[in-house]
C-alpha atoms as a PDB file:
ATOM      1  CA  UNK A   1      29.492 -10.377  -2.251  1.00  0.00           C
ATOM      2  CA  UNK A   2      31.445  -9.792  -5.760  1.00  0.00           C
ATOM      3  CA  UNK A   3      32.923  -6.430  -6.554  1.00  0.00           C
ATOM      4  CA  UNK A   4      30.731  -5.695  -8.741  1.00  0.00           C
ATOM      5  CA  UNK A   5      27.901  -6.357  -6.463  1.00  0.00           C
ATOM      6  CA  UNK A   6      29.844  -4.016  -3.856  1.00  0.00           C
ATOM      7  CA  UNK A   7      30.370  -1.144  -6.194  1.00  0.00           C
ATOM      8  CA  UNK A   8      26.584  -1.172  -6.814  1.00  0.00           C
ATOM      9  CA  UNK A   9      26.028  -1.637  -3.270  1.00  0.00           C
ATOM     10  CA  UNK A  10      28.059   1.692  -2.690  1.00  0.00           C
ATOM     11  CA  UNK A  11      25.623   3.570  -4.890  1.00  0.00           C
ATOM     12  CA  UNK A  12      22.808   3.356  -2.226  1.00  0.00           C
ATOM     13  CA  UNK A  13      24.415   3.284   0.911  1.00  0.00           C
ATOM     14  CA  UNK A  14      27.233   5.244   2.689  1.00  0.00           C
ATOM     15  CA  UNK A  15      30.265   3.344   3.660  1.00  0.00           C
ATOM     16  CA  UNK A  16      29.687   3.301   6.915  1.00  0.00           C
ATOM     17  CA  UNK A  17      26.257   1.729   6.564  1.00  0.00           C
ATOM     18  CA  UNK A  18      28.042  -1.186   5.569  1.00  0.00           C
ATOM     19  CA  UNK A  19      29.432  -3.653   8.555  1.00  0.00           C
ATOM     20  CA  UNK A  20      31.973  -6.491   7.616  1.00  0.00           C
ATOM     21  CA  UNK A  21      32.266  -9.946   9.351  1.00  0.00           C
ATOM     22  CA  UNK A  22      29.385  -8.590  11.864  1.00  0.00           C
ATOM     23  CA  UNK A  23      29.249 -10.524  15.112  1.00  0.00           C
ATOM     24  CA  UNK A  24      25.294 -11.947  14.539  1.00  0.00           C
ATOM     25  CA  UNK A  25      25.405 -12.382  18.841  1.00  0.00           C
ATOM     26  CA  UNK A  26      25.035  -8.817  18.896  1.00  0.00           C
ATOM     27  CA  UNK A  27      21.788  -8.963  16.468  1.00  0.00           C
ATOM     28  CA  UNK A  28      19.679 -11.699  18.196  1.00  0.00           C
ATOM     29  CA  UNK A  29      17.949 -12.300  21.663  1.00  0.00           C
ATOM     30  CA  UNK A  30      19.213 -15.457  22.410  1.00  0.00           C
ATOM     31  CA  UNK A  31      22.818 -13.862  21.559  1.00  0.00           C
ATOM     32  CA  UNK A  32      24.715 -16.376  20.406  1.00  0.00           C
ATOM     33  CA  UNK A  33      25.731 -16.786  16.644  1.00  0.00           C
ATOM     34  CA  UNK A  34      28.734 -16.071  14.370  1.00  0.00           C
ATOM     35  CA  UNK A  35      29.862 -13.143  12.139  1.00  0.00           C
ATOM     36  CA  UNK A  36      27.790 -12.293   8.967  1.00  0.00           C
ATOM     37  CA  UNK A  37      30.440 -11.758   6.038  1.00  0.00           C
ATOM     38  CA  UNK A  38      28.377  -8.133   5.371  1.00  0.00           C
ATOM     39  CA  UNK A  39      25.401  -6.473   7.279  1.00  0.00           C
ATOM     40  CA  UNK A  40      23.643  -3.233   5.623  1.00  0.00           C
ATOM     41  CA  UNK A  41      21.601  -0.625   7.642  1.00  0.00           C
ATOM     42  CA  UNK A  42      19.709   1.220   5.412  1.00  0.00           C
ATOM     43  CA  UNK A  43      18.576   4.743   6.754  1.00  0.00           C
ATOM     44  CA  UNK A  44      15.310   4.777   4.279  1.00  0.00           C
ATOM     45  CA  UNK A  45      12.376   2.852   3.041  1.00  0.00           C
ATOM     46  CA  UNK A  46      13.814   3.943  -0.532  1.00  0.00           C
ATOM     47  CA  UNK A  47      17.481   2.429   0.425  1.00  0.00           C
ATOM     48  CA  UNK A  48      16.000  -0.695   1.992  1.00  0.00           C
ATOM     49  CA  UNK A  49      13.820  -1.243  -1.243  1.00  0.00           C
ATOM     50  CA  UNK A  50      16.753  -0.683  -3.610  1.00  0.00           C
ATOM     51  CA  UNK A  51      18.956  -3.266  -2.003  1.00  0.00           C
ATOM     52  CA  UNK A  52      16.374  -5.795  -2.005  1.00  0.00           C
ATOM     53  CA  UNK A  53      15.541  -4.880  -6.098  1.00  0.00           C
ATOM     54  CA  UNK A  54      19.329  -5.172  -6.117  1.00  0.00           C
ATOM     55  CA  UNK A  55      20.018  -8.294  -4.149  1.00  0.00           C
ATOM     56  CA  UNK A  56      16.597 -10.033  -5.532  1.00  0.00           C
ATOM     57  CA  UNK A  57      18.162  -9.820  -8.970  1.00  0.00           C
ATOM     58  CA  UNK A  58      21.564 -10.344  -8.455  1.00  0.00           C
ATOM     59  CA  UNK A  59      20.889 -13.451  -6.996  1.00  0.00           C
ATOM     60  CA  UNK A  60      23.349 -14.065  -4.086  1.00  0.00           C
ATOM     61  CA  UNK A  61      22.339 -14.857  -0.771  1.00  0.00           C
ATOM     62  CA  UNK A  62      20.714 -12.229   1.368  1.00  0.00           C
ATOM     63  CA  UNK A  63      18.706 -12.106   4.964  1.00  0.00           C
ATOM     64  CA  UNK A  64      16.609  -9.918   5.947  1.00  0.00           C
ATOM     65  CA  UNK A  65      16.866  -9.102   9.839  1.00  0.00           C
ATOM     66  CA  UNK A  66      14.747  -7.432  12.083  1.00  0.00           C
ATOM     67  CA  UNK A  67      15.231  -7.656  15.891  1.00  0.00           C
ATOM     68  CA  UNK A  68      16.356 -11.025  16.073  1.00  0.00           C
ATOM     69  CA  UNK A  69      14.062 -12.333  18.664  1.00  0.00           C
ATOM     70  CA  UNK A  70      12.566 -15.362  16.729  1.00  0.00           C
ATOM     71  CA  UNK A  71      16.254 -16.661  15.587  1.00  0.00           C
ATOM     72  CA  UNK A  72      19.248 -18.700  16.156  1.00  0.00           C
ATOM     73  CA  UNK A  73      22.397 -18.266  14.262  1.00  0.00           C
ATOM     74  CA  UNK A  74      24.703 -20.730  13.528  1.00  0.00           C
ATOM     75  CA  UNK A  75      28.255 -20.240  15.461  1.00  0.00           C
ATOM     76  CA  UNK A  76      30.190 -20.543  12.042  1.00  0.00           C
ATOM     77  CA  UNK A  77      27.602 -16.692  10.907  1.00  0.00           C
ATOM     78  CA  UNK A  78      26.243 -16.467   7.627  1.00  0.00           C
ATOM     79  CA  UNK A  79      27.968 -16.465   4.226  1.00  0.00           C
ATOM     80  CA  UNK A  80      26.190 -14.157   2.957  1.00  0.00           C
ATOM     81  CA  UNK A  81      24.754 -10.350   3.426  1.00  0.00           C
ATOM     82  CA  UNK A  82      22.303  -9.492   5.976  1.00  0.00           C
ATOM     83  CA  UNK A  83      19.988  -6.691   5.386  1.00  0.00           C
ATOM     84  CA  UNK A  84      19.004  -4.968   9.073  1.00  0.00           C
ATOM     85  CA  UNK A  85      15.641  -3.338   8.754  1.00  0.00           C
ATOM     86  CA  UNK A  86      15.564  -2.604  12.825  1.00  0.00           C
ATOM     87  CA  UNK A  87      14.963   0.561  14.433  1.00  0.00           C
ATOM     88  CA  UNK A  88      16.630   2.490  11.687  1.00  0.00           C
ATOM     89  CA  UNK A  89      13.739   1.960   9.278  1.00  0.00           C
ATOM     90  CA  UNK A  90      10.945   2.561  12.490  1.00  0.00           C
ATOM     91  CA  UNK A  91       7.836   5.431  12.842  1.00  0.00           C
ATOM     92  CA  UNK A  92       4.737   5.121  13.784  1.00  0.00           C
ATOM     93  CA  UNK A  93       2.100   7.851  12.466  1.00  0.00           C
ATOM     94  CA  UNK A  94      -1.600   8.317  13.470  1.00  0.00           C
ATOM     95  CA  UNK A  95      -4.672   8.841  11.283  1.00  0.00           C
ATOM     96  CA  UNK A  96      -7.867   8.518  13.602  1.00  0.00           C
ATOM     97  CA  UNK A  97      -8.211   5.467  15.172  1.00  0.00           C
ATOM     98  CA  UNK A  98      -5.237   3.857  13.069  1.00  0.00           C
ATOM     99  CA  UNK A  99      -1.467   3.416  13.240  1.00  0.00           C
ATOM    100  CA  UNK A 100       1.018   3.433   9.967  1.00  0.00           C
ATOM    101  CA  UNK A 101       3.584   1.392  11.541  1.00  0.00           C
ATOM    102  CA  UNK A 102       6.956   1.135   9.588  1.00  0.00           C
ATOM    103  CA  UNK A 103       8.194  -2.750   9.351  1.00  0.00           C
ATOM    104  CA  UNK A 104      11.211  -2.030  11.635  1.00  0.00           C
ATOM    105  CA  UNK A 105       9.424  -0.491  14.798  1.00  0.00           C
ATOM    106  CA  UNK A 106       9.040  -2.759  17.854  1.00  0.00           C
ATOM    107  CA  UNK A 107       5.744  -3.652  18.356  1.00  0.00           C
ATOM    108  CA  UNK A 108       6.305  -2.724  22.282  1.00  0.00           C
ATOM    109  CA  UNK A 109       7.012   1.198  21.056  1.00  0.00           C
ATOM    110  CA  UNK A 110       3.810   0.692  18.778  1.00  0.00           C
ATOM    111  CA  UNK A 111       1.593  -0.628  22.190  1.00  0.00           C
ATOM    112  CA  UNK A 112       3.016   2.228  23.798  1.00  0.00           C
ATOM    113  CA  UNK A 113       2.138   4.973  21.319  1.00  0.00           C
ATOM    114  CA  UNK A 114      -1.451   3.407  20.782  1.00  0.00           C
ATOM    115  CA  UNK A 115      -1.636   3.688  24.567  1.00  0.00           C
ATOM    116  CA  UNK A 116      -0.828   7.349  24.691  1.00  0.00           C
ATOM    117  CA  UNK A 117      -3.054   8.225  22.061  1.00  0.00           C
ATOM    118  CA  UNK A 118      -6.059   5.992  23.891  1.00  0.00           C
ATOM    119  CA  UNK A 119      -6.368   3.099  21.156  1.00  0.00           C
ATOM    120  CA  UNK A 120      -6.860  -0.390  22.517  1.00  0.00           C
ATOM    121  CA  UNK A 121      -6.327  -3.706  20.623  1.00  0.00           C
ATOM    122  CA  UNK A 122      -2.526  -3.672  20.835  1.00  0.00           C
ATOM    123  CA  UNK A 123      -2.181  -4.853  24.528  1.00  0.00           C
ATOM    124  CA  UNK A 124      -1.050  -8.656  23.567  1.00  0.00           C
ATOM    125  CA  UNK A 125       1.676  -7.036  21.997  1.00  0.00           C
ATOM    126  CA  UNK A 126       3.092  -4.640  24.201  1.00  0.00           C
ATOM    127  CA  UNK A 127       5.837  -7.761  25.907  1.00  0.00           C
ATOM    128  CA  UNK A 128       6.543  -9.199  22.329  1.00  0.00           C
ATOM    129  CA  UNK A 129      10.213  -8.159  21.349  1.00  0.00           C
ATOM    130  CA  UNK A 130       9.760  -8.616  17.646  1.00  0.00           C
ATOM    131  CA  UNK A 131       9.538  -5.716  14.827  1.00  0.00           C
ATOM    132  CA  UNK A 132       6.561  -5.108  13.306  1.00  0.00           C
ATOM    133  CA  UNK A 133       8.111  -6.737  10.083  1.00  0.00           C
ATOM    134  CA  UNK A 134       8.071  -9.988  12.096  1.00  0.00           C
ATOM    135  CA  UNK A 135       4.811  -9.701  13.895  1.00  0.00           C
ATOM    136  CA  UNK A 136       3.195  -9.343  10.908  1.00  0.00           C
ATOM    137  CA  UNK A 137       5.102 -12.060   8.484  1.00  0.00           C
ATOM    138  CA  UNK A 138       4.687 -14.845  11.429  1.00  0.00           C
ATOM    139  CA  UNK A 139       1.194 -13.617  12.962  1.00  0.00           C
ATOM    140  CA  UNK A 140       2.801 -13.260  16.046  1.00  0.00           C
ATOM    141  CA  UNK A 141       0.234 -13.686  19.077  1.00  0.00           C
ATOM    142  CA  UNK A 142       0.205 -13.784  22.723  1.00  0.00           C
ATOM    143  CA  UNK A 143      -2.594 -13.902  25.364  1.00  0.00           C
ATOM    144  CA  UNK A 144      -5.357 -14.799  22.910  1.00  0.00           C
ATOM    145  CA  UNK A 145      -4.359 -11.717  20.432  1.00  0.00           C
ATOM    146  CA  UNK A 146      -2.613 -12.346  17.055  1.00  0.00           C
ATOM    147  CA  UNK A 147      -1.466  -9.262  14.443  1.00  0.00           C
ATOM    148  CA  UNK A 148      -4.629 -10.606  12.593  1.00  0.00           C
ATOM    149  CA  UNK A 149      -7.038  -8.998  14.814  1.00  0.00           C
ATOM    150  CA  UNK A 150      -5.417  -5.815  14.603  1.00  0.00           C
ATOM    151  CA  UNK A 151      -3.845  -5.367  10.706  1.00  0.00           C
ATOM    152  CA  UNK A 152      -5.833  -3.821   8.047  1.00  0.00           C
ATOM    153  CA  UNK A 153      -3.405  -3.667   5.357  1.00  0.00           C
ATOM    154  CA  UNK A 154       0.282  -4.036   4.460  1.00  0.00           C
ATOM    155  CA  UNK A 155       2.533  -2.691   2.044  1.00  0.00           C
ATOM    156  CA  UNK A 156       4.892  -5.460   1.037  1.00  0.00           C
ATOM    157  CA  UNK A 157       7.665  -5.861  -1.779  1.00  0.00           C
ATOM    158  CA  UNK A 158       7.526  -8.633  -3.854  1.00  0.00           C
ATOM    159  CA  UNK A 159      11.164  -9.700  -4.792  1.00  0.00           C
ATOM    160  CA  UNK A 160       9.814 -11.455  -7.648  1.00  0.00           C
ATOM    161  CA  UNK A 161       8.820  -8.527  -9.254  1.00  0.00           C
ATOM    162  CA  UNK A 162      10.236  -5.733  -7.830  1.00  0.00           C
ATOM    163  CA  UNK A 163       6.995  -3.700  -7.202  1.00  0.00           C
ATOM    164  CA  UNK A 164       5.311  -2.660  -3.643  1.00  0.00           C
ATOM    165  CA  UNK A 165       1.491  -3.899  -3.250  1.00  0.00           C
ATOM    166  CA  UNK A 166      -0.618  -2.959  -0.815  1.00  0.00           C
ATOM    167  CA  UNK A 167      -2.788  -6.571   0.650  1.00  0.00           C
ATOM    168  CA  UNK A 168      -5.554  -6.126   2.689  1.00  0.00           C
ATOM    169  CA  UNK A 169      -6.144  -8.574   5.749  1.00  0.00           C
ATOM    170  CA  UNK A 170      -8.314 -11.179   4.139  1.00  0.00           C
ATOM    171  CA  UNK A 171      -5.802 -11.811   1.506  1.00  0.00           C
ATOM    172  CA  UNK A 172      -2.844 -12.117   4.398  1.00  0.00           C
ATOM    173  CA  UNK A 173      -3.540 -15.788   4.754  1.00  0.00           C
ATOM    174  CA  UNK A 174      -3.193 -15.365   8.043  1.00  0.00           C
ATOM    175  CA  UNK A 175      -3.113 -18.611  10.581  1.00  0.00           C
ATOM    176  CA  UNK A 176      -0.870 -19.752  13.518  1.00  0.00           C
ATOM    177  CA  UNK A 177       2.632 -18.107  13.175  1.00  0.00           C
ATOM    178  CA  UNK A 178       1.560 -17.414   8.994  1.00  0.00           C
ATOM    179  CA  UNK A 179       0.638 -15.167   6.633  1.00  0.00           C
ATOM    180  CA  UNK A 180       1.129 -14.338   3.146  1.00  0.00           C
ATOM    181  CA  UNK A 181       4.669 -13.180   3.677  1.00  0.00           C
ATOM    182  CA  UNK A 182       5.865 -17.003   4.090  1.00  0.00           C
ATOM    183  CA  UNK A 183       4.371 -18.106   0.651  1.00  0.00           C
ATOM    184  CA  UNK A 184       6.976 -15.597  -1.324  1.00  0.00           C
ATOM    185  CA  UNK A 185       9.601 -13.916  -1.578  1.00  0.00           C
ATOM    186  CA  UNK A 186       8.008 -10.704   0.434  1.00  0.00           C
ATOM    187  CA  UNK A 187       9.196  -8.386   2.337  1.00  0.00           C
ATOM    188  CA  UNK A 188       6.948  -6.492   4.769  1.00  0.00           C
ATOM    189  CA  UNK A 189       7.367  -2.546   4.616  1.00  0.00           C
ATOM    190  CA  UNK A 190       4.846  -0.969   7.008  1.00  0.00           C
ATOM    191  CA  UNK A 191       1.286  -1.925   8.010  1.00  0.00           C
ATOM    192  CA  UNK A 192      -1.681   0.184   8.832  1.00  0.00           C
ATOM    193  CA  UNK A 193      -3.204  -1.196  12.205  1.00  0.00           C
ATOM    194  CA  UNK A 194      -6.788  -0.472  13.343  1.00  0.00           C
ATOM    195  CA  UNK A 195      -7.532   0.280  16.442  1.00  0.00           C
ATOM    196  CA  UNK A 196     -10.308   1.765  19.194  1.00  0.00           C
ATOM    197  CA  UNK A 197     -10.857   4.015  21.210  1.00  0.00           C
ATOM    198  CA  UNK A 198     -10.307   3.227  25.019  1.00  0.00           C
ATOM    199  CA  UNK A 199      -9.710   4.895  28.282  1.00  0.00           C
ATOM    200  CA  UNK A 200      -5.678   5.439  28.615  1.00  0.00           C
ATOM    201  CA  UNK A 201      -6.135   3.998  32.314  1.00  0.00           C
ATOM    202  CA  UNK A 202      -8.136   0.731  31.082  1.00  0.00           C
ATOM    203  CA  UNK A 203      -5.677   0.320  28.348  1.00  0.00           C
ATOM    204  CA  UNK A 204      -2.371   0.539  31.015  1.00  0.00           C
ATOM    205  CA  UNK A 205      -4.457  -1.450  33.462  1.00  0.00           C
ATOM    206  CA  UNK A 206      -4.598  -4.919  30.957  1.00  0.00           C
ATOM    207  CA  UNK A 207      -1.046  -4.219  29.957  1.00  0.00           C
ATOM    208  CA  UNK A 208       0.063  -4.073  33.409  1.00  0.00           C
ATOM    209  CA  UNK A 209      -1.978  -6.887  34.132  1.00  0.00           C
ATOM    210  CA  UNK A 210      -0.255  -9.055  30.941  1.00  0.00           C
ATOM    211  CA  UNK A 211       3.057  -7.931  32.012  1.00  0.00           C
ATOM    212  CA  UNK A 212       2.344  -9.461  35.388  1.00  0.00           C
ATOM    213  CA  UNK A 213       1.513 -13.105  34.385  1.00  0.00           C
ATOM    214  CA  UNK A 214       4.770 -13.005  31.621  1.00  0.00           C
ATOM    215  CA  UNK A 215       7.164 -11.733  34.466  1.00  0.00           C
ATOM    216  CA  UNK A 216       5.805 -14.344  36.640  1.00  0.00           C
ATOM    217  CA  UNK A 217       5.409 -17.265  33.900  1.00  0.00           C
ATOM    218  CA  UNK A 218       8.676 -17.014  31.331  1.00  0.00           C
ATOM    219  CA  UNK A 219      12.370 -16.679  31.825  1.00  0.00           C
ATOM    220  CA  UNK A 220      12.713 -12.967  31.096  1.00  0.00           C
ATOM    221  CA  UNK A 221      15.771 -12.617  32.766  1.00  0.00           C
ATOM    222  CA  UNK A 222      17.630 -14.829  30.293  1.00  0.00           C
ATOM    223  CA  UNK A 223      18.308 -14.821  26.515  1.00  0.00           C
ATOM    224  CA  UNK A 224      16.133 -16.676  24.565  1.00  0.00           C
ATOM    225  CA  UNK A 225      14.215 -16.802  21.196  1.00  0.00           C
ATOM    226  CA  UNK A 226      10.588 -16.863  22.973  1.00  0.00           C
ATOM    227  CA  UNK A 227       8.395 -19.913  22.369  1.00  0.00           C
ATOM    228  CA  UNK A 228      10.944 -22.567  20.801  1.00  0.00           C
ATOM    229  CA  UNK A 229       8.601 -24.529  19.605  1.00  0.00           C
ATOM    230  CA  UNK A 230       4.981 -23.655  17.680  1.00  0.00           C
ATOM    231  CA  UNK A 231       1.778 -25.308  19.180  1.00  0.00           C
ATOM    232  CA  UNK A 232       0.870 -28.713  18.309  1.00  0.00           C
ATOM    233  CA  UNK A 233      -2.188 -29.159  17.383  1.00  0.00           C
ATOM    234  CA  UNK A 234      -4.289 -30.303  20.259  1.00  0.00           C
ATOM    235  CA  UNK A 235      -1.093 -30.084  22.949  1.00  0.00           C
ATOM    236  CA  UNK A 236       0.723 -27.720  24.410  1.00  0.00           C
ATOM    237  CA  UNK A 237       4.596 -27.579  23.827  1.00  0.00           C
ATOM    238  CA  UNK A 238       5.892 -26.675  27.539  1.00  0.00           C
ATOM    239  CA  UNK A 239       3.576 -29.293  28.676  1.00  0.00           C
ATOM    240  CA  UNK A 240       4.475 -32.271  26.902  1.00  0.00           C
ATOM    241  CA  UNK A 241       8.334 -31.126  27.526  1.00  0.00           C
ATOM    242  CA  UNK A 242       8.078 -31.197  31.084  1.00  0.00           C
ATOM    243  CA  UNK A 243       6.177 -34.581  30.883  1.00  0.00           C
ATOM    244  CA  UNK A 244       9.249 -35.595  29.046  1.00  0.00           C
ATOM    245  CA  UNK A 245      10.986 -34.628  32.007  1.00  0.00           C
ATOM    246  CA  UNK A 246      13.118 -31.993  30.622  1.00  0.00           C
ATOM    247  CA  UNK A 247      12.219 -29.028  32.637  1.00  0.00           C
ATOM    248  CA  UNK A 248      16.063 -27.849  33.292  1.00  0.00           C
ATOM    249  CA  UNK A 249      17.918 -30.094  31.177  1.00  0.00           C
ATOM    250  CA  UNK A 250      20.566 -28.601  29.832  1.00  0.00           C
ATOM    251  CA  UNK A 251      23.388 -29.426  26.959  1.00  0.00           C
ATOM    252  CA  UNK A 252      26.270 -26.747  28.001  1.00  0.00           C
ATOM    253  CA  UNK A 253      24.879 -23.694  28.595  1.00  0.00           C
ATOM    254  CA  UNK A 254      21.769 -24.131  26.808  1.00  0.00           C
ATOM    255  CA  UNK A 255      18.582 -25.200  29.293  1.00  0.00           C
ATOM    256  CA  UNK A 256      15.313 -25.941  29.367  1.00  0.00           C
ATOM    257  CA  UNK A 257      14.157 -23.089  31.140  1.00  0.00           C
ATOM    258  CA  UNK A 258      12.727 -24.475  34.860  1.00  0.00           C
ATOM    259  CA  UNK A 259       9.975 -21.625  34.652  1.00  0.00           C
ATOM    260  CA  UNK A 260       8.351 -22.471  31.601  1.00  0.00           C
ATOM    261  CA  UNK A 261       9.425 -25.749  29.604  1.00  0.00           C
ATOM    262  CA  UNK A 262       8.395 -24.104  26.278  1.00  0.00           C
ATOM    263  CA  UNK A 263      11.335 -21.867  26.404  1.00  0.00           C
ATOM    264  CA  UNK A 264      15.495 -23.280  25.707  1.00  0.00           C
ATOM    265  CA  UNK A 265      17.379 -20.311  27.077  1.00  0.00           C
ATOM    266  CA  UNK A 266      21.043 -19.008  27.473  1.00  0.00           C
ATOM    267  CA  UNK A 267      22.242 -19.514  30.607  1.00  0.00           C
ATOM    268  CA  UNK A 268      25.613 -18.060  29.968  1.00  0.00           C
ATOM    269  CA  UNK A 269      27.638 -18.945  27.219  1.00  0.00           C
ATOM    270  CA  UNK A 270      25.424 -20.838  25.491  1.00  0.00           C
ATOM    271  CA  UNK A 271      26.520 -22.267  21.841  1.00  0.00           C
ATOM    272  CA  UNK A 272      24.498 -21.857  18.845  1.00  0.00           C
ATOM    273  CA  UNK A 273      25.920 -25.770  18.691  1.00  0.00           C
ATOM    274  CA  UNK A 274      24.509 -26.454  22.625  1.00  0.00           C
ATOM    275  CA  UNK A 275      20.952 -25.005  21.779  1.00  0.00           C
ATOM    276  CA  UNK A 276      20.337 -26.785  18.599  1.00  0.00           C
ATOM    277  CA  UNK A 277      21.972 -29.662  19.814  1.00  0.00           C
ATOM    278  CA  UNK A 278      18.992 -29.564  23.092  1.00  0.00           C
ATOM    279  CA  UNK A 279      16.631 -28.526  20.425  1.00  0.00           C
ATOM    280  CA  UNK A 280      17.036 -31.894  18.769  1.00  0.00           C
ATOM    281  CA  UNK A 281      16.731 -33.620  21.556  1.00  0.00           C
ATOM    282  CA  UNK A 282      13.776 -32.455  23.490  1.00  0.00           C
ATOM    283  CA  UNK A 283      12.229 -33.556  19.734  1.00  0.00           C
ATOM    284  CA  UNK A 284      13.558 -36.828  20.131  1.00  0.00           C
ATOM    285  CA  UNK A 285      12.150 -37.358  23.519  1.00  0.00           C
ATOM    286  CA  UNK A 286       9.008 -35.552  23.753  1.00  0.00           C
ATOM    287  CA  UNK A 287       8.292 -37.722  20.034  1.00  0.00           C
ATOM    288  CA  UNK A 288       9.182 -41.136  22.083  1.00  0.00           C
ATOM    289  CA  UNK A 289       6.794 -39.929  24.893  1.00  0.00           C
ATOM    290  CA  UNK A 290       4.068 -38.697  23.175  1.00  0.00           C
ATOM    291  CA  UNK A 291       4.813 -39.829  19.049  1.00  0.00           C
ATOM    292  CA  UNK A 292       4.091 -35.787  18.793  1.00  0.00           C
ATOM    293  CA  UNK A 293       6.803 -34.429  16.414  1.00  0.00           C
ATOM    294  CA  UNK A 294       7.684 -30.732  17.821  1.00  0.00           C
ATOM    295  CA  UNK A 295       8.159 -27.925  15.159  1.00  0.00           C
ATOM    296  CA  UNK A 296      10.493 -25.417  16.347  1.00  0.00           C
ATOM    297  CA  UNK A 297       9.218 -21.722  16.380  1.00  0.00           C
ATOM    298  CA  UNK A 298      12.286 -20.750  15.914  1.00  0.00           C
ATOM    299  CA  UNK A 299      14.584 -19.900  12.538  1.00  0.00           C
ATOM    300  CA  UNK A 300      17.522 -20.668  11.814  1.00  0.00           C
ATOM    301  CA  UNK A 301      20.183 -19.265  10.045  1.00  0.00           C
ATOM    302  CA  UNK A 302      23.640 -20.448   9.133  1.00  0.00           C
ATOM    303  CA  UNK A 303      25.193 -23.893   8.406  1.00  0.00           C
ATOM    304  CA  UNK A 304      25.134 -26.572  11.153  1.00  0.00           C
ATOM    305  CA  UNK A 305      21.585 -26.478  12.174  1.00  0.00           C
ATOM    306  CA  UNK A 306      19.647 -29.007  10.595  1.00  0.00           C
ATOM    307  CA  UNK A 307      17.000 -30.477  12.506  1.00  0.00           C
END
């Protein structure tokens, strides 16, 4: 970031909002990855929109983070500035039977608040570790629910232009890990979700019974990114990986998880270098078993991990 840059940068955010050479390990689930040369935690919608009118026009290179569950950072970091819209840019408020959900709130506190205010729909969420930024700009989905089913609207920010729009859920474009938000240069702000009304018990009961089946089926107790790789049409990633004969493989610390194939986890000290490195190769072979070309879930951020 240039001086200039900086000095403007200083205009919207307190110093100590401002985090140099950031270890990214300490931003992502599968915590592994190098130091971002700046990271900025804005404490308001209003902050978080003015550095991305600022950034947008500037033109250097900017991220835009959220929890970090769906990435993988390269070991050398990012040159370049990261802006964090986490939990410091999170709320959830209630109007009837629907939740204005700001983009950095988990979706797992937003299950939980629908739950103590009796409104169903949100269960599928309640394990995913993702903001609802994320959710909603990849359609995340689990257990036969996807964001789609449950968003009404979303106010996003169109770095193009510099204004806020409100889109309504048929013009999303929403489809398997998709929406709107990966066409553009958008960033998600909040999202009104709409709900129903349930019994608080029924509600608990199919979280607790979802909860059950991913303790029992994916590799909790390690770091990971989730799902590594997206669905192929027709197949099922973790399937065609363990017909590869993968299940536990492992380049360093990186493995094939031997609960569910579909998930490379961090054993340890895992590399950003030793998970893209297994990444690649449970493409090559699952594409000489099958001729299926996997497409990793997964982002990835930082120099050294081309595919």
């Amino acid at each position: 970031m240039n001086q200039a840059l900086y000095s403007d940068v200083l205009k919207i955010l307190k110093e100590d909002r401002i985090l140099h050479n950031e270890p990214m390990c300490l931003h992502t689930t599968f915590r592994v990855g190098g130091p971002a040369d700046t990271v900025l935690v804005p404490e308001r919608e209003e902050e978080a929109v003015a550095l991305l009118r600022l950034f947008s026009d500037s033109g250097e290179p900017f991220f835009l983070l959220g929890n970090g569950s769906n990435l993988l950072v390269s070991d050398r970091g990012y040159r370049g500035t990261v802006i964090l819209i986490d939990h410091n840019l999170s709320g959830i408020e209630k109007e009837g039977d629907r939740l204005i959900v700001q983009a950095g709130t988990l979706l797992s506190k937003a299950a939980a608040f629908a739950l103590q205010e009796g409104l169903a729909g949100m269960e599928f969420a309640s394990g995913i570790p993702g903001t609802l930024g994320g959710g909603v700009t990849m359609n995340a989905g689990a257990y036969g629910g996807e964001m789609k089913d449950i968003v009404e609207s979303v106010r996003l920010f169109d770095c193009e232009n510099g204004k806020i729009q409100t889109v309504v859920n048929t013009d999303m474009h929403f489809a398997y890990r998709h929406s709107l938000v990966k066409e553009g240069k958008y960033v998600v702000l909040s999202a009104v979700l709409k709900l129903h009304p349930d019994e608080p018990s029924a509600i608990r009961a199919r979280m607790d019974e979802l909860k059950e089946k991913r303790v029992s089926k994916q590799p909790l107790e390690y770091p990971s990114a989730g799902s590594t790789f997206k669905r192929p049409e027709g197949y099922f990633a973790g399937k065609l990986i363990e017909d590869a004969g993968l299940r536990g493989f492992s380049i360093g610390d990186a493995m094939v998880s031997e609960k569910h194939a579909g998930f490379v986890i961090n054993k340890g000290n895992a590399t950003a270098e030793e998970i893209i490195r297994l990444i690649r190769h449970i493409r090559e072979e699952v594409h000489a078993m099958s001729g299926v070309w996997l497409e990793p879930e997964v982002c990835m951020l930082g120099e050294g991990l081309d595919l």
